[in-house]
PDB file of N, CA and C in Angstrom:
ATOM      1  N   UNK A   1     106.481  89.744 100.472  1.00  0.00           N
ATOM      2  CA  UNK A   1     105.880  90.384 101.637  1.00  0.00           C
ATOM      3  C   UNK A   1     105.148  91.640 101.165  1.00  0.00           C
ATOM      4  N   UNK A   2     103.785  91.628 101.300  1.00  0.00           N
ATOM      5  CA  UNK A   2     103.545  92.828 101.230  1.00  0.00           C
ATOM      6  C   UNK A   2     103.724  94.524 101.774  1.00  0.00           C
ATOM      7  N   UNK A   3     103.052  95.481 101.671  1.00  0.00           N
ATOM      8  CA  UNK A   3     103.416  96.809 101.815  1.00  0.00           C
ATOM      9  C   UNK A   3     103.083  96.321 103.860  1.00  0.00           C
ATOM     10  N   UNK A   4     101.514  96.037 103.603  1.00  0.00           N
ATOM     11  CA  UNK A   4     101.045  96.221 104.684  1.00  0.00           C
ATOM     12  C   UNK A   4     102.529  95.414 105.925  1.00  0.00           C
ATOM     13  N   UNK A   5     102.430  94.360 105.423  1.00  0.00           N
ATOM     14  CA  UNK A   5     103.842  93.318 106.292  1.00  0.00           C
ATOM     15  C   UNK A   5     104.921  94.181 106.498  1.00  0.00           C
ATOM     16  N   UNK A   6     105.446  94.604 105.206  1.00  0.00           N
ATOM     17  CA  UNK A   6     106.333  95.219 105.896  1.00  0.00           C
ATOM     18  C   UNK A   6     106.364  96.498 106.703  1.00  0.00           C
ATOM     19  N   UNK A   7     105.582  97.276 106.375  1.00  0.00           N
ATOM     20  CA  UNK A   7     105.626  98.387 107.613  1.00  0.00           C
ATOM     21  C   UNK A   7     104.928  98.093 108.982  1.00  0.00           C
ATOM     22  N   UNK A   8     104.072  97.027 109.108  1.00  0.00           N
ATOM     23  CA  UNK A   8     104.116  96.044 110.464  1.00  0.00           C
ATOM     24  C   UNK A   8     105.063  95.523 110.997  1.00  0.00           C
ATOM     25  N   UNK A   9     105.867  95.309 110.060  1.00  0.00           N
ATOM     26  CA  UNK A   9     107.547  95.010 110.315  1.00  0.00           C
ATOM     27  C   UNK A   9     108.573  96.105 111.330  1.00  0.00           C
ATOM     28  N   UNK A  10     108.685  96.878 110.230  1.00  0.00           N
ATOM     29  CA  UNK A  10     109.287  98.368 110.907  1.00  0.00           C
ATOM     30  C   UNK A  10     108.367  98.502 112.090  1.00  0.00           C
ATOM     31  N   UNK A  11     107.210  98.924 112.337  1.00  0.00           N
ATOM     32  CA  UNK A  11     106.783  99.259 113.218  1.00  0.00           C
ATOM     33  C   UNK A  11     106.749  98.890 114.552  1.00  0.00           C
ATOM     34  N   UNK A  12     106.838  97.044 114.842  1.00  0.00           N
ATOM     35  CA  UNK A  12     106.827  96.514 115.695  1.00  0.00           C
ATOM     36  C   UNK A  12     108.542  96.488 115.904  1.00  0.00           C
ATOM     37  N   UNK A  13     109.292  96.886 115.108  1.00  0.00           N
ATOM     38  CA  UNK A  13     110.988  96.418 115.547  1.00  0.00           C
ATOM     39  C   UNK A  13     111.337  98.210 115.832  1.00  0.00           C
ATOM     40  N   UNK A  14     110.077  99.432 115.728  1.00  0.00           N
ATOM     41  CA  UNK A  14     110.077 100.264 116.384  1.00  0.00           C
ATOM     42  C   UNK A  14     109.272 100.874 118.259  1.00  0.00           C
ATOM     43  N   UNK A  15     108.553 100.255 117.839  1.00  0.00           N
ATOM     44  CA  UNK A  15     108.104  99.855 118.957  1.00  0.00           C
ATOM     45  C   UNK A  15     108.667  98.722 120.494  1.00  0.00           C
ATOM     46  N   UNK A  16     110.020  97.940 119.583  1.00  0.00           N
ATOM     47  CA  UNK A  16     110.414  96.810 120.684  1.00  0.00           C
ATOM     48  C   UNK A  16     109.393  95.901 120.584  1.00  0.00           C
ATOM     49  N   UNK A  17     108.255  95.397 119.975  1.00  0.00           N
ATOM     50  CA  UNK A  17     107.428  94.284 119.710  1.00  0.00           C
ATOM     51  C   UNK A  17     107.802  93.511 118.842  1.00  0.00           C
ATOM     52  N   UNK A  18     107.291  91.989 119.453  1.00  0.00           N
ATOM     53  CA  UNK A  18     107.137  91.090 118.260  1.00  0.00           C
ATOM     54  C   UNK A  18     106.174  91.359 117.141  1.00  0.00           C
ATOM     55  N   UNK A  19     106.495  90.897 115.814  1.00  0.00           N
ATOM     56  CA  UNK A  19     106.254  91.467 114.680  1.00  0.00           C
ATOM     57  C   UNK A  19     104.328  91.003 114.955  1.00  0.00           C
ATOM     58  N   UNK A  20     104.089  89.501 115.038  1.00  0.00           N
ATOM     59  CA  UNK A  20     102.678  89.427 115.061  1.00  0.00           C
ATOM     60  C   UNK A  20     101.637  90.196 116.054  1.00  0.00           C
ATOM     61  N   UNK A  21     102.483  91.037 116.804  1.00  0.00           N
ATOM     62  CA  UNK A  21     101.609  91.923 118.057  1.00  0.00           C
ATOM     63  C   UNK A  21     101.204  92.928 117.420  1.00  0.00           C
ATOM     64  N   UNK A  22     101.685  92.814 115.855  1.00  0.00           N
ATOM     65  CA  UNK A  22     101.089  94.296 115.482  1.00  0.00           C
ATOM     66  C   UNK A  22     100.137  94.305 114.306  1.00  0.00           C
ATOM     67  N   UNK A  23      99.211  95.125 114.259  1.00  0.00           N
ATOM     68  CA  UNK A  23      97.945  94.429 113.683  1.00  0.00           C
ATOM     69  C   UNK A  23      97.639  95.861 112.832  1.00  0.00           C
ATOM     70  N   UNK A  24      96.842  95.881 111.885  1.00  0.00           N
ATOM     71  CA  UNK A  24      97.084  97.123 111.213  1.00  0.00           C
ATOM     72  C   UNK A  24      95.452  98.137 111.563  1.00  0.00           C
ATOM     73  N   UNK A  25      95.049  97.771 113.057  1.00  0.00           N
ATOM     74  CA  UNK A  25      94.293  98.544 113.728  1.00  0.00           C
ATOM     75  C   UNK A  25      94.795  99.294 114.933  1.00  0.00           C
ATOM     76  N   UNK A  26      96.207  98.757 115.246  1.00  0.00           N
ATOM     77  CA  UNK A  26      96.567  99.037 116.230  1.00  0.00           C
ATOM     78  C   UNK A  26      96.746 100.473 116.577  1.00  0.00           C
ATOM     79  N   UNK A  27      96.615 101.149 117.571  1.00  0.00           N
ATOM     80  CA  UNK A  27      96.112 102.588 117.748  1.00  0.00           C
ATOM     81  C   UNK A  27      97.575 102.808 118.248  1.00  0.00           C
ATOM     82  N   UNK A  28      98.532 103.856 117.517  1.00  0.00           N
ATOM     83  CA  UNK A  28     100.120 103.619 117.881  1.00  0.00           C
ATOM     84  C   UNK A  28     100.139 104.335 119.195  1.00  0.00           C
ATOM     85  N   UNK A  29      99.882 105.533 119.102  1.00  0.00           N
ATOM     86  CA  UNK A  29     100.040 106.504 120.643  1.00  0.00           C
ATOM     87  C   UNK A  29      99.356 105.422 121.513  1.00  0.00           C
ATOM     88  N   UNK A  30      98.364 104.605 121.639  1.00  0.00           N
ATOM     89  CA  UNK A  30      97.964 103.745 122.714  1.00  0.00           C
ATOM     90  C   UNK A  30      99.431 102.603 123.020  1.00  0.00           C
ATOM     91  N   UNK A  31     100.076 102.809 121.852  1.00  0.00           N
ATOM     92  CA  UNK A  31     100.992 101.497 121.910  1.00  0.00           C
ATOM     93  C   UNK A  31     102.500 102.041 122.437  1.00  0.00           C
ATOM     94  N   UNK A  32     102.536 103.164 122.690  1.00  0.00           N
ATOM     95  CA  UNK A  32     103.549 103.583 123.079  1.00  0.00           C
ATOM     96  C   UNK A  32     104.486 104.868 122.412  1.00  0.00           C
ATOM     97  N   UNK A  33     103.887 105.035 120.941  1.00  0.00           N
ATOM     98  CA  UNK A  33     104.763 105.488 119.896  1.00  0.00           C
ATOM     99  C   UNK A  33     104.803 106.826 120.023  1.00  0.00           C
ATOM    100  N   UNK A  34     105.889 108.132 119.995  1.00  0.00           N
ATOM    101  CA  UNK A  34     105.829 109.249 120.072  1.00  0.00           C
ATOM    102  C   UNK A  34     106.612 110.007 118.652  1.00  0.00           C
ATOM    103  N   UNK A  35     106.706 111.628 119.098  1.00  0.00           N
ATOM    104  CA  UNK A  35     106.991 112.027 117.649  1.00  0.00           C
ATOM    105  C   UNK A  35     107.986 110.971 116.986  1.00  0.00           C
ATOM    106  N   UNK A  36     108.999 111.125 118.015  1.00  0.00           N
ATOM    107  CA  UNK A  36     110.326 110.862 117.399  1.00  0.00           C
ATOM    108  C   UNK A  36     110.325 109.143 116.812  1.00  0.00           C
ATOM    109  N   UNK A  37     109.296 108.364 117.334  1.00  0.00           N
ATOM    110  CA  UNK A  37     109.381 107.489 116.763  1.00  0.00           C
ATOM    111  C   UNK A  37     108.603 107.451 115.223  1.00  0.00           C
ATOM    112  N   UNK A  38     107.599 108.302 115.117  1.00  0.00           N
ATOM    113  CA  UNK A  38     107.170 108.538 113.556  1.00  0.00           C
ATOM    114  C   UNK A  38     108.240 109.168 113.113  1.00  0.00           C
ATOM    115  N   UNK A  39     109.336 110.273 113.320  1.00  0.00           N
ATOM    116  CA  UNK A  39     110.372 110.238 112.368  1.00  0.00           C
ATOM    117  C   UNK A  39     110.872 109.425 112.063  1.00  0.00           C
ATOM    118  N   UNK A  40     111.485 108.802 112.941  1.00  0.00           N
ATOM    119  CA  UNK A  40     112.384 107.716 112.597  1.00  0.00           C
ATOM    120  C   UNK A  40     111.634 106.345 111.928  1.00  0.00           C
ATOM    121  N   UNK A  41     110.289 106.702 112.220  1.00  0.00           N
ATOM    122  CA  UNK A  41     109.796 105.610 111.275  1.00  0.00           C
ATOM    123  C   UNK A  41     109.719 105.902 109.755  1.00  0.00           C
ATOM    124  N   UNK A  42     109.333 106.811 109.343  1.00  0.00           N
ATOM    125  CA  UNK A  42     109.088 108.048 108.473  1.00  0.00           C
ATOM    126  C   UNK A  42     110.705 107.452 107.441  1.00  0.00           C
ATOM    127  N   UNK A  43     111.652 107.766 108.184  1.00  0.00           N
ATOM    128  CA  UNK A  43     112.822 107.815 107.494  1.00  0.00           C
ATOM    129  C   UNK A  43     113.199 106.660 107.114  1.00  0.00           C
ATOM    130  N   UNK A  44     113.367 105.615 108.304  1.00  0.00           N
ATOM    131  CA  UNK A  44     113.042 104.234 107.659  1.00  0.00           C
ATOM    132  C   UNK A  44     112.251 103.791 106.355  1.00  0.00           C
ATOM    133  N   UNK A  45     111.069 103.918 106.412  1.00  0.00           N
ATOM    134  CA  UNK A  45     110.569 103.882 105.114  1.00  0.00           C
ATOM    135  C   UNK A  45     110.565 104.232 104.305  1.00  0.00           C
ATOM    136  N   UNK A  46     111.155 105.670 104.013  1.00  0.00           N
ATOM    137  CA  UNK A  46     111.549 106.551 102.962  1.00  0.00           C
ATOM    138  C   UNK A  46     112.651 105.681 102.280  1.00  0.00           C
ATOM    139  N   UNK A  47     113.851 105.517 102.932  1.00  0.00           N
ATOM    140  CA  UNK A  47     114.776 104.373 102.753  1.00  0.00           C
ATOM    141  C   UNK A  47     113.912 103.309 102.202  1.00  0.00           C
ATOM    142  N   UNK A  48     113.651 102.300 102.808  1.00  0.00           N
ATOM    143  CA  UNK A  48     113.391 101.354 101.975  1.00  0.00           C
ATOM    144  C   UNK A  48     112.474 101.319 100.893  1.00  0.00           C
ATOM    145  N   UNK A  49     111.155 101.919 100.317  1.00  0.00           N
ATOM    146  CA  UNK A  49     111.061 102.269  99.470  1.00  0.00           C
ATOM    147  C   UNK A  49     111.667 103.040  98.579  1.00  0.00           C
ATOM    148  N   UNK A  50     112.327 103.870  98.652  1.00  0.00           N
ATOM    149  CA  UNK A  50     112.876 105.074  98.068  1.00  0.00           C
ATOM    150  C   UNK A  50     111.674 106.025  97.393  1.00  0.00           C
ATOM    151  N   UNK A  51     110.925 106.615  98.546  1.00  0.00           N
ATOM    152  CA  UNK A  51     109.674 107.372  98.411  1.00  0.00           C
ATOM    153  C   UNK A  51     109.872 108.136  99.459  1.00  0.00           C
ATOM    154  N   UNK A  52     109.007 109.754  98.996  1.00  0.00           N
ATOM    155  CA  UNK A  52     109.231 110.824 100.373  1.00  0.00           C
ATOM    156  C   UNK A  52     107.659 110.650 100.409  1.00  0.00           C
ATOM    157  N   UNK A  53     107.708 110.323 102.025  1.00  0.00           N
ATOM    158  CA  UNK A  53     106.107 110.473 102.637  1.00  0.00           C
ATOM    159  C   UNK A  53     106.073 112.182 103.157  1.00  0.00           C
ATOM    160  N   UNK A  54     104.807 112.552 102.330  1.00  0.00           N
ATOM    161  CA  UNK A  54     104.295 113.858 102.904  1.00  0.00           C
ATOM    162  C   UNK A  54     104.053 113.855 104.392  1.00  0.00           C
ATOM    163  N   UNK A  55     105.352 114.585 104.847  1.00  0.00           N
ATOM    164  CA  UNK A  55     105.060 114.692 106.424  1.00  0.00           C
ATOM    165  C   UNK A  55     106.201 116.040 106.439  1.00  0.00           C
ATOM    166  N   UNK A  56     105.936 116.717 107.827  1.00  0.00           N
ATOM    167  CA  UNK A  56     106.665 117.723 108.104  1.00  0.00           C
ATOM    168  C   UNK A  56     106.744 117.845 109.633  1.00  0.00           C
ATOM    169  N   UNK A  57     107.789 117.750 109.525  1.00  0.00           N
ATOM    170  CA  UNK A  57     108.078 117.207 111.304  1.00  0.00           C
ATOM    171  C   UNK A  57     107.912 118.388 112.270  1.00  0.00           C
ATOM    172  N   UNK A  58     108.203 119.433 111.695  1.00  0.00           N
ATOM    173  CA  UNK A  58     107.989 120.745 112.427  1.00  0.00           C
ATOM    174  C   UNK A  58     106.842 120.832 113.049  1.00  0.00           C
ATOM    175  N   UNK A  59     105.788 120.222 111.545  1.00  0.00           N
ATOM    176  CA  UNK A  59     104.274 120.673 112.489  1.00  0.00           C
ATOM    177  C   UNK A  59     103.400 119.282 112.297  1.00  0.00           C
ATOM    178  N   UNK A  60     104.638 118.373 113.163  1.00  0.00           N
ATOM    179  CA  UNK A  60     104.043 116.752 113.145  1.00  0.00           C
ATOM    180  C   UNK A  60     102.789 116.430 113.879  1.00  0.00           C
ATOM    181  N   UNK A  61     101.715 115.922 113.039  1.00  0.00           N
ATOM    182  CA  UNK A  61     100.828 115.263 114.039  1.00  0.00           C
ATOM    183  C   UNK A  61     100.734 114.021 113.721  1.00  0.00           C
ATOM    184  N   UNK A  62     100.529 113.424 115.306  1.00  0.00           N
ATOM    185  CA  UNK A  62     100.283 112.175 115.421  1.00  0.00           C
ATOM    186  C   UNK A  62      98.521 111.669 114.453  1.00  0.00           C
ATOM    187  N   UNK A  63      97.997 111.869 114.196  1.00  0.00           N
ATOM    188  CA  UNK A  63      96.582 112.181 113.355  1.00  0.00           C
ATOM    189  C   UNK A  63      96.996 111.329 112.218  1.00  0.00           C
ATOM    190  N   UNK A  64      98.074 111.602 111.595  1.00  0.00           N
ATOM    191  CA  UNK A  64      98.781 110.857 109.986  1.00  0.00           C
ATOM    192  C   UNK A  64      98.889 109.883 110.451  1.00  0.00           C
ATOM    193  N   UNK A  65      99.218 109.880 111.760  1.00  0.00           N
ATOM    194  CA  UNK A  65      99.734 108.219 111.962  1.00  0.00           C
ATOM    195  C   UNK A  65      98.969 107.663 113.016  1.00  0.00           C
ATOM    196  N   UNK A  66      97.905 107.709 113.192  1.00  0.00           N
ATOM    197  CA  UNK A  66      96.874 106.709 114.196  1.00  0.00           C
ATOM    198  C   UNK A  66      96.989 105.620 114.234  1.00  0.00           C
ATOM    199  N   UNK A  67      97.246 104.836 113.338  1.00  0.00           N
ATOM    200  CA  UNK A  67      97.013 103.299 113.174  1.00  0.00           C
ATOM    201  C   UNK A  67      97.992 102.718 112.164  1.00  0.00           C
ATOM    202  N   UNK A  68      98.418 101.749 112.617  1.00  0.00           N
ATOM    203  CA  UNK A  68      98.912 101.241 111.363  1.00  0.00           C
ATOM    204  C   UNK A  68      98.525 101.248 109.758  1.00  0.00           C
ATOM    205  N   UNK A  69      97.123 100.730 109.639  1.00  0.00           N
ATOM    206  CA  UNK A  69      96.482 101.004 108.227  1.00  0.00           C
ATOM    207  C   UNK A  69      96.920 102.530 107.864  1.00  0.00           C
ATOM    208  N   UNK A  70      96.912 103.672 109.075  1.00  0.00           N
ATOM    209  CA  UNK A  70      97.009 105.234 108.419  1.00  0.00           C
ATOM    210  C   UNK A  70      97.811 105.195 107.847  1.00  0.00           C
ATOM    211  N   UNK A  71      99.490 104.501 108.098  1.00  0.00           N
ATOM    212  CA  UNK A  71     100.991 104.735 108.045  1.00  0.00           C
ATOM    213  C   UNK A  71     100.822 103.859 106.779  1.00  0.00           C
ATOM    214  N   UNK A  72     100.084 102.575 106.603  1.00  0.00           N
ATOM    215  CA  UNK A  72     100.579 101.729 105.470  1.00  0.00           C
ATOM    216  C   UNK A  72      99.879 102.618 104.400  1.00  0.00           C
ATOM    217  N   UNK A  73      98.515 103.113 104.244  1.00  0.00           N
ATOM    218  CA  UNK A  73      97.987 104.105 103.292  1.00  0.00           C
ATOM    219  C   UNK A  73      98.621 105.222 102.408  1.00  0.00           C
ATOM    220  N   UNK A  74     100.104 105.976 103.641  1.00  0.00           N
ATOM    221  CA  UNK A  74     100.289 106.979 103.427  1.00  0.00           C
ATOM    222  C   UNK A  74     101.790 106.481 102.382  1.00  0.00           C
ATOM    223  N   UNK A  75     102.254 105.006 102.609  1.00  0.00           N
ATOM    224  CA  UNK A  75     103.084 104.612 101.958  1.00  0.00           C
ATOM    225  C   UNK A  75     102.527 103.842 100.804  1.00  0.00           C
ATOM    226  N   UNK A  76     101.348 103.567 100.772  1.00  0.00           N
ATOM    227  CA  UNK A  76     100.891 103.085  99.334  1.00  0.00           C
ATOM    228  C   UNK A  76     100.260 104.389  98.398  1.00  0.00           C
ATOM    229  N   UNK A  77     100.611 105.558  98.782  1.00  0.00           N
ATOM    230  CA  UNK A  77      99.789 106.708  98.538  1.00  0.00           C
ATOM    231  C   UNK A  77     101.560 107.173  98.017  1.00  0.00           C
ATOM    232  N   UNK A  78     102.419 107.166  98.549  1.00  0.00           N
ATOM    233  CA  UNK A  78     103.648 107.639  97.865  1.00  0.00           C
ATOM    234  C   UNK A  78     103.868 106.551  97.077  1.00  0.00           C
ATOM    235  N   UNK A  79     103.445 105.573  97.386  1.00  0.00           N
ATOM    236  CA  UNK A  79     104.340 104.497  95.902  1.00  0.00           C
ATOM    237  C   UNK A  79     103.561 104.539  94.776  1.00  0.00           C
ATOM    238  N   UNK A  80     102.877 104.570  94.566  1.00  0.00           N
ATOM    239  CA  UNK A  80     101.803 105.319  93.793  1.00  0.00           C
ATOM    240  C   UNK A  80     102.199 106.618  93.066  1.00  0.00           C
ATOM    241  N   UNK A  81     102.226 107.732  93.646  1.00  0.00           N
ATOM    242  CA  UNK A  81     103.123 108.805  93.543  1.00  0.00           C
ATOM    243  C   UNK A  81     104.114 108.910  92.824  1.00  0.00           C
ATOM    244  N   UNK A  82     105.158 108.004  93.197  1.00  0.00           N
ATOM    245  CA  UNK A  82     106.651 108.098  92.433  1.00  0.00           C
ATOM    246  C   UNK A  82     106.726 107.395  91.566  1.00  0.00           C
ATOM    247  N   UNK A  83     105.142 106.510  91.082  1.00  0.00           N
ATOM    248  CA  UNK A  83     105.147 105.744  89.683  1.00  0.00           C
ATOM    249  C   UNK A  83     104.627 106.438  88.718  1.00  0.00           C
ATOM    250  N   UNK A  84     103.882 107.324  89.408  1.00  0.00           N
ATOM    251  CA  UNK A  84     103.129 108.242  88.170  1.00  0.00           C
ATOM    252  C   UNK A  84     103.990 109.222  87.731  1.00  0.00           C
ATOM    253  N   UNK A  85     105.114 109.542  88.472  1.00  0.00           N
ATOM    254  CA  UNK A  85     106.271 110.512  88.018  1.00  0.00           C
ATOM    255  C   UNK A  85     106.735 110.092  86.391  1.00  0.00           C
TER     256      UNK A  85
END
């Protein structure tokens, strides 16, 4: 499964959607998604990769996470990251 699949994965079993409803244009705040669900998405994925996504919840914007493609970017942008370590 790829990166993109699986955080379409997480996302739609964060959202309460079936997994194919979620498309990696999908505009999340149109779809329902608020801070607390980018934390908890955030952390989820941190977990399963074992990668820290640059985010700071204090001064969270929804902007990082517009779309699915934003969220899968920002996790192929840390896996990336923790290989070059």
């Amino acid at each position: 499964m790829s990166t993109a699949d699986q955080v379409m994965t997480i996302i739609a079993k964060q959202l309460k959607r079936d997994p194919s409803s979620v498309t990696l244009d999908l505009d999340l705040q149109e779809a329902g998604f608020e801070s607390l669900d980018v934390i908890e998405t955030v952390f989820e994925i941190e977990d399963q990769w074992d990668i820290d996504i640059n985010f700071n919840a204090n001064t969270a914007s929804m902007e990082q996470f517009r779309t699915v493609a934003d969220v899968v970017r920002l996790v192929d942008e840390a896996i990336a990251a923790k290989g070059a370590v």
